[in-house]
N, C-alpha and C. Protein backbone atom coordinates (compact mmCIF):
# COMPACT_ATOMS: atom_id res chain seq x y z
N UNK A 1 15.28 227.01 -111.75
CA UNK A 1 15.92 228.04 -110.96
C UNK A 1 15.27 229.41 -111.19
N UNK A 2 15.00 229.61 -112.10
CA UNK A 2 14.41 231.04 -112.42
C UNK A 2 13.30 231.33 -111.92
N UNK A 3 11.73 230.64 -112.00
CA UNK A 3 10.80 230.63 -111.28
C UNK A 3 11.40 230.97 -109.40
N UNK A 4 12.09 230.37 -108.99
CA UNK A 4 12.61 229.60 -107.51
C UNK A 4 13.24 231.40 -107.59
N UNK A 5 14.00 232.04 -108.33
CA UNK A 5 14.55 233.73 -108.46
C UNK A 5 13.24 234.61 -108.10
N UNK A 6 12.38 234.17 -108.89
CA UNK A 6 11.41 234.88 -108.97
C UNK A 6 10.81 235.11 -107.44
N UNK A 7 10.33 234.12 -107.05
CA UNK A 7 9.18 233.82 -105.49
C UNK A 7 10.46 234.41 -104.40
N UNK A 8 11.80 234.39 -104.84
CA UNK A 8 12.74 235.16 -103.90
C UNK A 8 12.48 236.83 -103.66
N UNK A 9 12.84 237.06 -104.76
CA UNK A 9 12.41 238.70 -105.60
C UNK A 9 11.52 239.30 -104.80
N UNK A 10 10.00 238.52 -105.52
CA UNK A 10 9.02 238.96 -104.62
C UNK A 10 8.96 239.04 -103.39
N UNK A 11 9.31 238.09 -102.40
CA UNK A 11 9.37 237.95 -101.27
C UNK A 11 10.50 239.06 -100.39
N UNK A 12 11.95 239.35 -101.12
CA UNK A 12 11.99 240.31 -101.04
C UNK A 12 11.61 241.84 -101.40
N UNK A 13 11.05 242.11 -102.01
CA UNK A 13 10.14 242.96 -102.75
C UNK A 13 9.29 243.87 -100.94
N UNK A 14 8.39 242.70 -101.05
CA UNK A 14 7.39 242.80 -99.83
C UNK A 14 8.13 243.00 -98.68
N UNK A 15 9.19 242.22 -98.54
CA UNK A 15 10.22 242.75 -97.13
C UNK A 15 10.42 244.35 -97.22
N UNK A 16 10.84 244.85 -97.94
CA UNK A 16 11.50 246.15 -98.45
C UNK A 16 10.16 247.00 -97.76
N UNK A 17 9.43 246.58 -99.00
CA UNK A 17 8.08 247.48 -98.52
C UNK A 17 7.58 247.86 -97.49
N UNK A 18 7.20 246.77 -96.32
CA UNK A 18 6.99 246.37 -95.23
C UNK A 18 8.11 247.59 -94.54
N UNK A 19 9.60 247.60 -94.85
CA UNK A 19 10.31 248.26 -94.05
C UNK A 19 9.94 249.47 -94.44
N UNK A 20 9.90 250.20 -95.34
CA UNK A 20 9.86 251.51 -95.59
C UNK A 20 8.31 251.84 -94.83
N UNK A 21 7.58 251.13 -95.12
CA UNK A 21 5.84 251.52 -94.46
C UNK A 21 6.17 251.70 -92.86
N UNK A 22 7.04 251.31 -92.17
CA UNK A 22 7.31 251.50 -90.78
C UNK A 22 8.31 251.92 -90.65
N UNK A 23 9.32 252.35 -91.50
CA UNK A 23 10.43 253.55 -91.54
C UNK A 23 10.02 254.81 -91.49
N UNK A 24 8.86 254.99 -92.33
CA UNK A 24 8.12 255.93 -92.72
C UNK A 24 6.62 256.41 -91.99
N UNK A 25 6.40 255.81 -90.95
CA UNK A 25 5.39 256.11 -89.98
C UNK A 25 6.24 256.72 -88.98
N UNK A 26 5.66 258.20 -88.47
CA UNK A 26 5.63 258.64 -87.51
C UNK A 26 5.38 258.01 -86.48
N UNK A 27 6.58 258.22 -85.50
CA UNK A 27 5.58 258.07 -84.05
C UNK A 27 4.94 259.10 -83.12
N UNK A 28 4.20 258.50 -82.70
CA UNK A 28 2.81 259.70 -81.92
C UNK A 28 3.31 259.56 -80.43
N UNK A 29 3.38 258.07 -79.88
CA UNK A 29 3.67 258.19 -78.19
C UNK A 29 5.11 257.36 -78.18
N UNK A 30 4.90 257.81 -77.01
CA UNK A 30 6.32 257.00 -75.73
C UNK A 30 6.31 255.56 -76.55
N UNK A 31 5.83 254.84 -76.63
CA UNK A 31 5.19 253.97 -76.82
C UNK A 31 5.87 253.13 -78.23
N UNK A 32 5.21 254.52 -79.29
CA UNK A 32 5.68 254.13 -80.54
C UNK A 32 7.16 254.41 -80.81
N UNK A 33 7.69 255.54 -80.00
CA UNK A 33 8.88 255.80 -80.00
C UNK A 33 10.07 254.68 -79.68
N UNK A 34 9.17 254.37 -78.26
CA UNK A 34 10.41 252.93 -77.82
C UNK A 34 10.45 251.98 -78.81
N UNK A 35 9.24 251.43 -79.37
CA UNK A 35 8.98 250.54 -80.94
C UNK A 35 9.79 250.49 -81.89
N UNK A 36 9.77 252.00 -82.21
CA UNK A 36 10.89 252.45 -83.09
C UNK A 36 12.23 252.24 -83.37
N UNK A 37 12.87 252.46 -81.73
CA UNK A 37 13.82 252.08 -81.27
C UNK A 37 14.86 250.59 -81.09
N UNK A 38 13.50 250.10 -80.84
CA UNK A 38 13.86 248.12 -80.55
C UNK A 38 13.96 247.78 -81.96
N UNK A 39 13.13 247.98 -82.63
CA UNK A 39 12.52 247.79 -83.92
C UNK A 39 14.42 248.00 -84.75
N UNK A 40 14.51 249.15 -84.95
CA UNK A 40 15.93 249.68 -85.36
C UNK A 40 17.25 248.57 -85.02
N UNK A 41 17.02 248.22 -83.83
CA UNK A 41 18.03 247.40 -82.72
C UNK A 41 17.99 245.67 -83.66
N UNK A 42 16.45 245.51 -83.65
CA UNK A 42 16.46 243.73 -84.34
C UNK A 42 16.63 244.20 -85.81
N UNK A 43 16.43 244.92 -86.33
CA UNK A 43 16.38 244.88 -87.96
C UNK A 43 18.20 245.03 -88.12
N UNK A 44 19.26 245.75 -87.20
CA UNK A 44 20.46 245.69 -87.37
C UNK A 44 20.69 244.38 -87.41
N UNK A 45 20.64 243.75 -86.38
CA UNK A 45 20.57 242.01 -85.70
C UNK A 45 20.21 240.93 -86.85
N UNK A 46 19.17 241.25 -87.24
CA UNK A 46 18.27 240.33 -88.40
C UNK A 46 18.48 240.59 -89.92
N UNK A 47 18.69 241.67 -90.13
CA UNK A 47 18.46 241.84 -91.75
C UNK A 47 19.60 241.53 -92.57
N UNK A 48 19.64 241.48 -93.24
CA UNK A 48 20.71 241.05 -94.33
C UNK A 48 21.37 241.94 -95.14
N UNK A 49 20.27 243.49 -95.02
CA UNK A 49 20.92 244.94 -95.58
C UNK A 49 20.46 245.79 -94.30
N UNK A 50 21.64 246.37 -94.23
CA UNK A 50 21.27 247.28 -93.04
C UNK A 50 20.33 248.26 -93.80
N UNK A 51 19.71 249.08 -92.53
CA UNK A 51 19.05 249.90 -92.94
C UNK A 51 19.97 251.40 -93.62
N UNK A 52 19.06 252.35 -94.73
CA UNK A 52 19.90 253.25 -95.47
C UNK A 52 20.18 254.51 -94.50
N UNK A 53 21.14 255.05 -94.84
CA UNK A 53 21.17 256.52 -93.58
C UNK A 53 19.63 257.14 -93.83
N UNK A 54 18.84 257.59 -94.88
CA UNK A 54 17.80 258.29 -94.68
C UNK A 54 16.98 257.97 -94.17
N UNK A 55 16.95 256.13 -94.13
CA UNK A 55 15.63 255.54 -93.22
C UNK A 55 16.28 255.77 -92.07
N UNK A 56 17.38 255.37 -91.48
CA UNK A 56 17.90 255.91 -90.12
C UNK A 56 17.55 257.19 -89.42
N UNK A 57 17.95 258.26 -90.49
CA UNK A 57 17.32 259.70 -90.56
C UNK A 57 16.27 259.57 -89.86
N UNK A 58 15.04 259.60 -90.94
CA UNK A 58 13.67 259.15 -90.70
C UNK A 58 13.57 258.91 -89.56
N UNK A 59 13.92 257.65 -88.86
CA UNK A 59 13.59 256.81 -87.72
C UNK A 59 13.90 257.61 -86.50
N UNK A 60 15.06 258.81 -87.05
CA UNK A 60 16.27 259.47 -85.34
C UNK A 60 14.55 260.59 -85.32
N UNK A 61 14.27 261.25 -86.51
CA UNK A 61 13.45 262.68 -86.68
C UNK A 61 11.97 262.13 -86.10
N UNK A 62 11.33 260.91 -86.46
CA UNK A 62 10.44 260.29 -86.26
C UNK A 62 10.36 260.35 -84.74
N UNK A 63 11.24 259.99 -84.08
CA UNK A 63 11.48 259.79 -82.55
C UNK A 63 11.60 260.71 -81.64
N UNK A 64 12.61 261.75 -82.46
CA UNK A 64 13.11 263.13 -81.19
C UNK A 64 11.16 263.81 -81.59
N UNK A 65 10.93 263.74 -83.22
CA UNK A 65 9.72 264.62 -83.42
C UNK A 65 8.21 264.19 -82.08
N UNK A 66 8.06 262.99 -82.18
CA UNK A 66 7.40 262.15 -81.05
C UNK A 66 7.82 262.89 -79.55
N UNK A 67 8.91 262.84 -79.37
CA UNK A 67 9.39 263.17 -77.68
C UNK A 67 9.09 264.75 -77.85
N UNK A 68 9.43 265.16 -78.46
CA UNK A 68 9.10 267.14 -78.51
C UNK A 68 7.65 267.38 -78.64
N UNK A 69 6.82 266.75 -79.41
CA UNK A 69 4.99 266.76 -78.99
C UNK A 69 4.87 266.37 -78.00
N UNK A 70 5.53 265.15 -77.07
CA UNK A 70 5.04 264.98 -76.25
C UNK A 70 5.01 265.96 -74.82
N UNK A 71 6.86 266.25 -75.06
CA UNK A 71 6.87 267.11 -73.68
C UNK A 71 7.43 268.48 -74.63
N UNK A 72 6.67 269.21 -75.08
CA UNK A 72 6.98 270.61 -75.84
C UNK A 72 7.56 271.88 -75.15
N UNK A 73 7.55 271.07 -73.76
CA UNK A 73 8.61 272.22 -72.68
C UNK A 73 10.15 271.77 -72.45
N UNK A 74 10.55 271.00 -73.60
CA UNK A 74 11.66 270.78 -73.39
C UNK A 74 12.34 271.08 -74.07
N UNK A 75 13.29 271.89 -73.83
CA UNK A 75 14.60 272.36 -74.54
C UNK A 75 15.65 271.68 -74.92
N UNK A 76 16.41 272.09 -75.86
CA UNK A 76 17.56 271.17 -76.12
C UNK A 76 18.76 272.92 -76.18
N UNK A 77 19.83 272.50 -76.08
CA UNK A 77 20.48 273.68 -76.13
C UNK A 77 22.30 272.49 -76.79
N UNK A 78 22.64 273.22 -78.04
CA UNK A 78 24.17 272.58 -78.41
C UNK A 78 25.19 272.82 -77.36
């Protein structure tokens, strides 16, 4: 059993990682933004730990930051 703990561990280990490396990428276009988005949508669906509020964070700032380079004439007003 312990070995059989182990190859789990790791395997989650690399999941984790994997998420933060694409939690943690900017998006540049329309493109990567919608990615972002779907991406967010199956990992709720699929994962077994939701994602943390700061990767959420990340992912909302990642996205609006993407749409404001893209169209930088757009205003937002509260």
């Amino acid at each position: 059993m312990g070995d059989s703990q182990h190859v789990m561990y790791a395997a989650m280990d690399v999941e984790l990682e994997v998420l933060d490396t694409i939690v943690w990428t900017s998006a540049t276009t329309i493109a990567g933004a919608v990615a972002l988005l779907e991406f967010w949508s199956e990992i709720r669906k699929a994962s077994r730990e939701a994602l943390q509020d700061h990767q959420i964070d990340t992912l909302i700032l990642s996205i609006a930051g993407a749409l404001r380079d893209l169209h930088p004439n757009v205003t937002v007003t509260a």
